[in-house]
N, C-alpha and C. Protein backbone atom coordinates (compact mmCIF):
# COMPACT_ATOMS: atom_id res chain seq x y z
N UNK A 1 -38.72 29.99 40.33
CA UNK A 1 -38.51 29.00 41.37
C UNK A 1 -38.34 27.61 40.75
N UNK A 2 -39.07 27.30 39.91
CA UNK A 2 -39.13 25.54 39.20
C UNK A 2 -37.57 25.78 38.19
N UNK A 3 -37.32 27.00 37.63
CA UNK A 3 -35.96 26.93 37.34
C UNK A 3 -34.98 26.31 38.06
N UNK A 4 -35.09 27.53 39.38
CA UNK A 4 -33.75 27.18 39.77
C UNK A 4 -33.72 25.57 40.70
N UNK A 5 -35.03 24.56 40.61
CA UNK A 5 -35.03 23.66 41.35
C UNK A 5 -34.81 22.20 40.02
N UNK A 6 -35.02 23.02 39.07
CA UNK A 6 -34.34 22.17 37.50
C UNK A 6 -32.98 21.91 37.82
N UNK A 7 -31.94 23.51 37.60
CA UNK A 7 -31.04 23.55 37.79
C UNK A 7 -30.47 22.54 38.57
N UNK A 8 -30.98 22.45 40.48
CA UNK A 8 -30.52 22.26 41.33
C UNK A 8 -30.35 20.68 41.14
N UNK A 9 -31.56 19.95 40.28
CA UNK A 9 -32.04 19.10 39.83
C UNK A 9 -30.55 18.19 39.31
N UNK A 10 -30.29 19.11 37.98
CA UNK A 10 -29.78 18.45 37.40
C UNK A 10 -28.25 18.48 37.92
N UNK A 11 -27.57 19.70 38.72
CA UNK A 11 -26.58 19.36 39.49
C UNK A 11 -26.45 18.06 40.43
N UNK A 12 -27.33 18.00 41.29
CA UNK A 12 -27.86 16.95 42.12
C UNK A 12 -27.26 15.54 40.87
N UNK A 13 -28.03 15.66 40.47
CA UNK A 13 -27.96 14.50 39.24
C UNK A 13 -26.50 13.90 38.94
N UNK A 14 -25.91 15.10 38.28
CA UNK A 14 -24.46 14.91 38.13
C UNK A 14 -23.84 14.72 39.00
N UNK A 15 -23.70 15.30 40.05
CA UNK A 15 -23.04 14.75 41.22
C UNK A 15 -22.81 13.35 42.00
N UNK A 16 -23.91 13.23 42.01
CA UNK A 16 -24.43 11.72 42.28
C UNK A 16 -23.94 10.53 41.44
N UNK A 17 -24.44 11.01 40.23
CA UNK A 17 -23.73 9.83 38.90
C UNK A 17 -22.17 9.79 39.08
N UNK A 18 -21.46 11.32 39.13
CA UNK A 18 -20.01 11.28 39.20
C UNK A 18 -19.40 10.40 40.32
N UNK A 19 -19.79 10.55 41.53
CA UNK A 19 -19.44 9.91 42.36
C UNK A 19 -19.65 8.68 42.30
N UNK A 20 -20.51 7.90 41.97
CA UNK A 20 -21.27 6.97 41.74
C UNK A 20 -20.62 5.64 40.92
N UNK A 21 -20.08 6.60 40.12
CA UNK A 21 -19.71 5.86 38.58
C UNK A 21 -17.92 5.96 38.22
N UNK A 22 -17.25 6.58 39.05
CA UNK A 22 -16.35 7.26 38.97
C UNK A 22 -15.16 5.97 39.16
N UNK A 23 -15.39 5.18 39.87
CA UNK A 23 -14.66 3.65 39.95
C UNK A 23 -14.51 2.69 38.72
N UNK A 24 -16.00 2.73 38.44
CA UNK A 24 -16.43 1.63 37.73
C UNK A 24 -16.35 0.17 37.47
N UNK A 25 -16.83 -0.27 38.79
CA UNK A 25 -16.32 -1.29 39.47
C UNK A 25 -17.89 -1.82 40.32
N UNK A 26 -17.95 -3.00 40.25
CA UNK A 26 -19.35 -2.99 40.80
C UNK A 26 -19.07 -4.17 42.27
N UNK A 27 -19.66 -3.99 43.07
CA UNK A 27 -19.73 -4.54 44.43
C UNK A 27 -19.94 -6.53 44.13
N UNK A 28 -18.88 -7.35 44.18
CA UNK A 28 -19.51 -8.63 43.68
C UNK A 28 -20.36 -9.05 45.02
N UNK A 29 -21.97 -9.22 44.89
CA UNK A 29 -22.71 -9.69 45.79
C UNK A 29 -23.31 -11.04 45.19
N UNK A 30 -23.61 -11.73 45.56
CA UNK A 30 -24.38 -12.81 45.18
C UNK A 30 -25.94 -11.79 44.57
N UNK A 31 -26.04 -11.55 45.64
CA UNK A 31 -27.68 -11.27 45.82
C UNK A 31 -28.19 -10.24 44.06
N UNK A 32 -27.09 -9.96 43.95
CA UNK A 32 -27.11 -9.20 42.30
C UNK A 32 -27.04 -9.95 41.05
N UNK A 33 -26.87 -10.86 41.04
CA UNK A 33 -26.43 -11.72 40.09
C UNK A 33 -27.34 -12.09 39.25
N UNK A 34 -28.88 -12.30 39.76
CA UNK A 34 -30.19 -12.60 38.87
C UNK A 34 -30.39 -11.35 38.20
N UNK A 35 -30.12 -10.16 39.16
CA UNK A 35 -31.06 -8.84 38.50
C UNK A 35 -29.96 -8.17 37.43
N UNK A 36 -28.92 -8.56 37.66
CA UNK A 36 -27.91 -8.10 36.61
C UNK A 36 -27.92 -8.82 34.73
N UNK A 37 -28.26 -10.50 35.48
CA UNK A 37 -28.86 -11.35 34.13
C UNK A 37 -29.85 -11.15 33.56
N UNK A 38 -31.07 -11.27 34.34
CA UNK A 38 -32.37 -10.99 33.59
C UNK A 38 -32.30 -10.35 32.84
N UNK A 39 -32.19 -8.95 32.58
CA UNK A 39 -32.38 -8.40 30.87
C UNK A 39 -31.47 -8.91 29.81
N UNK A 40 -30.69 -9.63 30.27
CA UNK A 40 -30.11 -10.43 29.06
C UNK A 40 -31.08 -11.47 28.64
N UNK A 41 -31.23 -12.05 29.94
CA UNK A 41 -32.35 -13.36 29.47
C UNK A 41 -33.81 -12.80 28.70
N UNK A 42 -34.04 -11.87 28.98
CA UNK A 42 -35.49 -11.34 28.48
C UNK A 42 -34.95 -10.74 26.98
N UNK A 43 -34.21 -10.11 27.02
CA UNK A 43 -33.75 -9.86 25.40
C UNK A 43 -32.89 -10.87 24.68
N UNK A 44 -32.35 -11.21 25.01
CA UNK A 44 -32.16 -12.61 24.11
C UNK A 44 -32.70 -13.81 23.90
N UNK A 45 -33.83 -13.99 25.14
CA UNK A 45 -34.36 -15.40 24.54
C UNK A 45 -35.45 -15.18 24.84
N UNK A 46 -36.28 -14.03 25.39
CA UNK A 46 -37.53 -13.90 26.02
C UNK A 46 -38.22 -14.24 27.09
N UNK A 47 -37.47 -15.13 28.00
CA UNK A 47 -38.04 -15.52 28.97
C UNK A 47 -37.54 -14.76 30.31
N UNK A 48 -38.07 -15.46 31.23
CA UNK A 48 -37.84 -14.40 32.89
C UNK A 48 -36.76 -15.50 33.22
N UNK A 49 -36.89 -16.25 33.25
CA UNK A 49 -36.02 -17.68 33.52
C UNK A 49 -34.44 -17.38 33.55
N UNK A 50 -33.55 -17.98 34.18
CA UNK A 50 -32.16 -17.91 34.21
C UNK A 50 -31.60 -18.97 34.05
N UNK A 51 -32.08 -20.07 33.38
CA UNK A 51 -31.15 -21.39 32.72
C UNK A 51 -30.55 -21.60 32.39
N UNK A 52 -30.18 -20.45 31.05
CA UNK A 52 -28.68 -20.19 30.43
C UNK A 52 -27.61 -19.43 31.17
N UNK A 53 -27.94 -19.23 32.66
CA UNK A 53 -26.81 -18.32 33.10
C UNK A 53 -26.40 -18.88 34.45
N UNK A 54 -26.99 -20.54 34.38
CA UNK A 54 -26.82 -20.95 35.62
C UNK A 54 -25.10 -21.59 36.00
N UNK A 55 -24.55 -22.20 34.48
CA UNK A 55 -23.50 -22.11 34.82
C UNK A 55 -22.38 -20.27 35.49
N UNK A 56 -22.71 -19.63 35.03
CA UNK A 56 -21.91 -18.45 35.38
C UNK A 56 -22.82 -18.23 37.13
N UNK A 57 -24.07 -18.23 37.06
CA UNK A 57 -24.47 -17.56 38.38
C UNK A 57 -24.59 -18.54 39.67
N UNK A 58 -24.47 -19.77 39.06
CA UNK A 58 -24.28 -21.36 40.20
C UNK A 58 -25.67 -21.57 40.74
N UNK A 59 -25.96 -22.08 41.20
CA UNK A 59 -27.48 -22.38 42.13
C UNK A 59 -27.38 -22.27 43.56
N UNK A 60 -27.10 -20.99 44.07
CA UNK A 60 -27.28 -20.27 45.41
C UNK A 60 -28.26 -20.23 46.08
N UNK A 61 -28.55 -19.20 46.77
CA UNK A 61 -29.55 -18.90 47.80
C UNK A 61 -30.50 -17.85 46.81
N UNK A 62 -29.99 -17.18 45.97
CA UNK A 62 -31.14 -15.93 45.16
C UNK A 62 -31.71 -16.57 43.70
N UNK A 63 -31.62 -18.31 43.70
CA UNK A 63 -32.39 -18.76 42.67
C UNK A 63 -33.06 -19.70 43.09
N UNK A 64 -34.10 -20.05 42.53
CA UNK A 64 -35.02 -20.76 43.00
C UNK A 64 -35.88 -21.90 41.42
N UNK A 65 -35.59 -23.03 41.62
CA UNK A 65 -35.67 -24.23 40.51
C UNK A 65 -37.43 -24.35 40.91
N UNK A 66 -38.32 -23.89 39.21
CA UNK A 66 -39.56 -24.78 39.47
C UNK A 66 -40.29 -24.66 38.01
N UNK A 67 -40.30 -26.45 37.52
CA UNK A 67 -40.85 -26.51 36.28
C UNK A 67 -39.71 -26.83 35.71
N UNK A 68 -38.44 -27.04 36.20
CA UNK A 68 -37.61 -27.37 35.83
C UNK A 68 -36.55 -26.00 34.85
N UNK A 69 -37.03 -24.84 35.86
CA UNK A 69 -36.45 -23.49 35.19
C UNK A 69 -35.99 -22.90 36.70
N UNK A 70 -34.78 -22.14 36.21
CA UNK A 70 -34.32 -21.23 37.45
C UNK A 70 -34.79 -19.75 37.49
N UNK A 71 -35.51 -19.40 38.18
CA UNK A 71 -36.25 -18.11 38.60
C UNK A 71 -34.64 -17.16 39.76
N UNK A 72 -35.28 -16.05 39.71
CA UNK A 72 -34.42 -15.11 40.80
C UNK A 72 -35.84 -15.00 41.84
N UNK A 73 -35.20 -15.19 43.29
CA UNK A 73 -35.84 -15.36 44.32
C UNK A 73 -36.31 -13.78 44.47
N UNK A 74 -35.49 -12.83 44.01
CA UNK A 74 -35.98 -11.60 44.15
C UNK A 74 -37.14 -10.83 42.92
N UNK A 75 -37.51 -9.75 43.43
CA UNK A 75 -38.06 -9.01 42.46
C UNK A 75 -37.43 -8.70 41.33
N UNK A 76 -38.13 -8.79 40.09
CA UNK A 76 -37.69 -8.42 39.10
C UNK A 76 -38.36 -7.05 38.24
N UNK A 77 -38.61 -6.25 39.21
CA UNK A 77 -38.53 -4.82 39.03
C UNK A 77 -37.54 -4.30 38.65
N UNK A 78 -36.35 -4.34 39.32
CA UNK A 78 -35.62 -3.55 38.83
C UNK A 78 -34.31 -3.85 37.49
N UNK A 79 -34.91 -5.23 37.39
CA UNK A 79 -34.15 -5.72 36.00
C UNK A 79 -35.19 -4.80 34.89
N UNK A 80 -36.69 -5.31 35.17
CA UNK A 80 -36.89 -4.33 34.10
C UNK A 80 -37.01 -2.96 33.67
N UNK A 81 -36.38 -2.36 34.64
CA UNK A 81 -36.17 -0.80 34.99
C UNK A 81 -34.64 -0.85 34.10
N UNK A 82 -33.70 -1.91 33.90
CA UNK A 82 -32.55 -1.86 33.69
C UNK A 82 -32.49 -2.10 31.98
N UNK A 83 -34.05 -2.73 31.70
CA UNK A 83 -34.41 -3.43 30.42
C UNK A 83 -33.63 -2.17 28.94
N UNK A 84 -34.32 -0.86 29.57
CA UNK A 84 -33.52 0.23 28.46
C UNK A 84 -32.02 0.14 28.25
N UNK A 85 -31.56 -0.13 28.90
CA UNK A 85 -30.12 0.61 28.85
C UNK A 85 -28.98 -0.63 28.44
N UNK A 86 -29.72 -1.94 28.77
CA UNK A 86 -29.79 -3.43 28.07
C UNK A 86 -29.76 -3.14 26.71
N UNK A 87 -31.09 -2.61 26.83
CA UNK A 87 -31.86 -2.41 25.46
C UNK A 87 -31.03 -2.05 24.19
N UNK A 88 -30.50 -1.02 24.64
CA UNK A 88 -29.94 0.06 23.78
C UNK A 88 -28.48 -0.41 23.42
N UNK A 89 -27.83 -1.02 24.45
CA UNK A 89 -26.48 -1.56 24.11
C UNK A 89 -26.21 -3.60 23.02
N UNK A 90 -27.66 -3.82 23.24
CA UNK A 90 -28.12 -4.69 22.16
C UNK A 90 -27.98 -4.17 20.70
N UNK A 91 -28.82 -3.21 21.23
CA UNK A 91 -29.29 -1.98 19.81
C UNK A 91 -28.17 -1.74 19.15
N UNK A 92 -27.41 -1.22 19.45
CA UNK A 92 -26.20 -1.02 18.86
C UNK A 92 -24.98 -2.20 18.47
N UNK A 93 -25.21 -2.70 18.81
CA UNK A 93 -24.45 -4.50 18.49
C UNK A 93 -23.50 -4.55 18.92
N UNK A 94 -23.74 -4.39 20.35
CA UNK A 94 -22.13 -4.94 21.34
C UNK A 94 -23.06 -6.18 21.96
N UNK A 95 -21.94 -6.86 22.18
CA UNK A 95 -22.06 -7.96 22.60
C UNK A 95 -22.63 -8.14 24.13
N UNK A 96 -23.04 -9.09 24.51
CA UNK A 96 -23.68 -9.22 26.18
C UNK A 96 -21.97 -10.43 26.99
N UNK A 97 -21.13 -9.56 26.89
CA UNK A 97 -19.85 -10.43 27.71
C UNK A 97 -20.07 -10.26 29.14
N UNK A 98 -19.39 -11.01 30.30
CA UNK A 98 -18.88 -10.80 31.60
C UNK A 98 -18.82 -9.22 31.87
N UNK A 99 -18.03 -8.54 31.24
CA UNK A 99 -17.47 -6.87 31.15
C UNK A 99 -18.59 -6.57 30.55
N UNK A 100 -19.27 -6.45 29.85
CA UNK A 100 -20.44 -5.55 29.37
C UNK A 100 -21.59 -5.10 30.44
N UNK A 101 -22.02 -6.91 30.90
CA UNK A 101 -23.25 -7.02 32.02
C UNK A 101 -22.53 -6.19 33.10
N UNK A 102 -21.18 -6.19 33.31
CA UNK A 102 -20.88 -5.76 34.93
C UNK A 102 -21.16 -4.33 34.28
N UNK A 103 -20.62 -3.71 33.56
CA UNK A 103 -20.71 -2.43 33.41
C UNK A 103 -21.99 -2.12 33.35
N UNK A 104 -22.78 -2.83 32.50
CA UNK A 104 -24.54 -2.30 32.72
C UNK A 104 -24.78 -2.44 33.71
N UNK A 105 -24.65 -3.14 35.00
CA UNK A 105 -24.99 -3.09 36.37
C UNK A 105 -24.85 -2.39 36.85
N UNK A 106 -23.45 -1.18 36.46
CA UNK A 106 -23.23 -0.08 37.58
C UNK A 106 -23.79 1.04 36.92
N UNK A 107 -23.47 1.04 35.54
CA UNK A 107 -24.05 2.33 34.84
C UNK A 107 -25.58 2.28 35.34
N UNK A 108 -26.53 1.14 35.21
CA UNK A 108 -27.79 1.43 35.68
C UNK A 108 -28.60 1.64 36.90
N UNK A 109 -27.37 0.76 37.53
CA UNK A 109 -27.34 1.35 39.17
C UNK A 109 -27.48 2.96 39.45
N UNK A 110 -26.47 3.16 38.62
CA UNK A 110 -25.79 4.84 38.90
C UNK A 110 -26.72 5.64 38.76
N UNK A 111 -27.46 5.62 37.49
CA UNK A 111 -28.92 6.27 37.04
C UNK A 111 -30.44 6.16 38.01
N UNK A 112 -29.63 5.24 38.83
CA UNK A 112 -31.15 4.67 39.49
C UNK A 112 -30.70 5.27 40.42
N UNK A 113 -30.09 5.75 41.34
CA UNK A 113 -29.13 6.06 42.63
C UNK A 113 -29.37 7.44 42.34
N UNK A 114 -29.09 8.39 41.48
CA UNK A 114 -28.76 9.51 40.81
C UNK A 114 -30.30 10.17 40.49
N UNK A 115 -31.07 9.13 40.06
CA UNK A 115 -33.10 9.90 40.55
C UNK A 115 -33.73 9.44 41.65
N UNK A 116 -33.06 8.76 41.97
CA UNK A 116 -33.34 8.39 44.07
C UNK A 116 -33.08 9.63 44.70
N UNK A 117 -31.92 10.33 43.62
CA UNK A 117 -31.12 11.89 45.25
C UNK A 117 -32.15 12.68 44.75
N UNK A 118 -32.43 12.84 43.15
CA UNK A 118 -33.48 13.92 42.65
C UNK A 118 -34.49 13.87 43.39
N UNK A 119 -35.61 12.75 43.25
CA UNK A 119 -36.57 12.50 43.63
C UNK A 119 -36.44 13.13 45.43
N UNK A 120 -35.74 12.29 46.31
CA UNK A 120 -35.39 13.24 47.53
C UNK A 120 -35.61 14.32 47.95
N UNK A 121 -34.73 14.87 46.87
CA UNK A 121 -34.26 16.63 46.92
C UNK A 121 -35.44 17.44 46.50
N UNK A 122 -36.16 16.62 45.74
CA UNK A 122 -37.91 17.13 45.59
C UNK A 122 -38.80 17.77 46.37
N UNK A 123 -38.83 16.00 47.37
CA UNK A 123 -39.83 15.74 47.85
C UNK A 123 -39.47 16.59 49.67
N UNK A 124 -37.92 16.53 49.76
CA UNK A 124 -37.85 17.89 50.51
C UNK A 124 -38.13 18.94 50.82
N UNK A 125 -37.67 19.40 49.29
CA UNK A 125 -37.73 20.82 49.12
C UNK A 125 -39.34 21.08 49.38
N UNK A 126 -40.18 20.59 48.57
CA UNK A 126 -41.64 20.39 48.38
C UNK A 126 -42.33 20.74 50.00
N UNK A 127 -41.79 19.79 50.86
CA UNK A 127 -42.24 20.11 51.88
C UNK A 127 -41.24 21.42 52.96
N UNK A 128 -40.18 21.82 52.36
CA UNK A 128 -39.82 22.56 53.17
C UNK A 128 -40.70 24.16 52.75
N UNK A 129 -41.13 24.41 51.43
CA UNK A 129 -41.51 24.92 51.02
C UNK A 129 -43.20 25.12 51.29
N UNK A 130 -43.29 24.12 51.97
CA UNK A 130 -45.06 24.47 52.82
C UNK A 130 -44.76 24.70 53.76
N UNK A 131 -43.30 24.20 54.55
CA UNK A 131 -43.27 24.66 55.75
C UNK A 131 -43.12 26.44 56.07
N UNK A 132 -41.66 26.81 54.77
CA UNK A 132 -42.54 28.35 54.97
C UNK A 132 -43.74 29.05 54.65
N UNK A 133 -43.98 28.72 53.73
CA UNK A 133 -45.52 29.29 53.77
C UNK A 133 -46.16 28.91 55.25
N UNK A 134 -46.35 27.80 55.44
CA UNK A 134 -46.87 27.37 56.89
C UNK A 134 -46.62 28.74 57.72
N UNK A 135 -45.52 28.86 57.76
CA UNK A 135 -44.71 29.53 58.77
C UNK A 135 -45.05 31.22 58.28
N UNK A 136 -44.90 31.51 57.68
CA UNK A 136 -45.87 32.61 56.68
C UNK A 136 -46.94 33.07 56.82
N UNK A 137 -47.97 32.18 56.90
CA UNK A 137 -49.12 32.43 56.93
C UNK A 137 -49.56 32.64 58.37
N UNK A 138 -48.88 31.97 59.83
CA UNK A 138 -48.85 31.78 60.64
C UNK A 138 -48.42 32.95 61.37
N UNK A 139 -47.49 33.85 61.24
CA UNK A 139 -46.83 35.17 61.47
C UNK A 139 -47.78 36.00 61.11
N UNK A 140 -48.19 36.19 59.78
CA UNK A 140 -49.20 36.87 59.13
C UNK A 140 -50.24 37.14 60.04
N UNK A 141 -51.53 36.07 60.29
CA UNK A 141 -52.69 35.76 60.78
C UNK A 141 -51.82 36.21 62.50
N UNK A 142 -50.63 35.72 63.33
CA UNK A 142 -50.70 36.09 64.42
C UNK A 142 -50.30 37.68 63.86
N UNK A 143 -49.72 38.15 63.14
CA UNK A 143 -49.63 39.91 63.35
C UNK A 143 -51.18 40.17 63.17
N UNK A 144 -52.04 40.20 62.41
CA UNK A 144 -53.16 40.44 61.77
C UNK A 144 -53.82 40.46 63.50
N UNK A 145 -53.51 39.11 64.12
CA UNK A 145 -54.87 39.62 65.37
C UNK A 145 -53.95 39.96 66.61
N UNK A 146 -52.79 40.03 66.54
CA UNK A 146 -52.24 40.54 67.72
C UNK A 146 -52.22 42.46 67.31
N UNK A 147 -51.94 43.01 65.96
CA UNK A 147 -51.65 44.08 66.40
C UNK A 147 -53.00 44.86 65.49
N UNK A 148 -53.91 44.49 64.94
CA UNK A 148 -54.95 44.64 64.39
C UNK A 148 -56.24 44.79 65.00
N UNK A 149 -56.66 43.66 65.76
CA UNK A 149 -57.70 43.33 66.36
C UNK A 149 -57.62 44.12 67.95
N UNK A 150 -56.62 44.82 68.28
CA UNK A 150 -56.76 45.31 69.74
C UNK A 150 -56.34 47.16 69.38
């Protein structure tokens, strides 16, 4: 059973990414623009701050000036969820261009989107899988005293 829900797993997976990623083209939102920078800013200069990216990201509605530093008004969870894959394309010595960051935005999107369906398809299955037993045990116990007990 945990096989074939691996399997199903990792189909799920691929599917998701394929579709996902298959453009490669990322949605221009404002509201993305901090969480797409931050792991640049944290691996190249160490800070959470977005100062160096204020000319490219402008001073909108998703930054916020204090101490004389630009913060992202949003959570920065999921920049550092994005921190690996940053990480790794540092690692290897490509450069952090316009085209690099957009592409790390969708590729890490895609991965994040792609164990969102796993996780799902889990936590489904998981419970559809008490539901038969539920349902199992329930048939059982009513045969047991309907044709047993009389």
């Amino acid at each position: 059973m945990k096989y074939k829900k691996l399997i199903s797993s990792l189909f799920i997976f691929s599917f998701v990414f394929l579709v996902y990623i298959s453009n490669l083209r990322t949605i221009n939102s404002d509201d993305t623009k901090p969480t797409k920078y931050l792991p640049v800013s944290i691996l190249d200069y160490g800070v959470f701050y977005l100062d160096n990216f204020i000319p490219v990201i402008n001073e909108g509605y998703y930054v916020a000036k204090s101490n004389n530093h630009y913060y992202s008004k949003y959570p920065v969870g999921t920049s550092i969820m994005a921190l690996p894959f940053y990480g790794f394309v540092k690692f290897v010595g490509i450069k952090f261009t316009a085209e690099t960051i957009n592409l790390l935005e969708k590729f890490s999107a895609t991965v994040f989107v792609s164990l969102s369906a796993i996780f799902i398809f889990l936590a489904i299955s998981e419970l559809f899988d008490k539901l038969i037993i539920t349902h199992k045990k329930f048939f059982f116990y009513f045969h047991l005293v309907l044709f047993h007990l009389f």
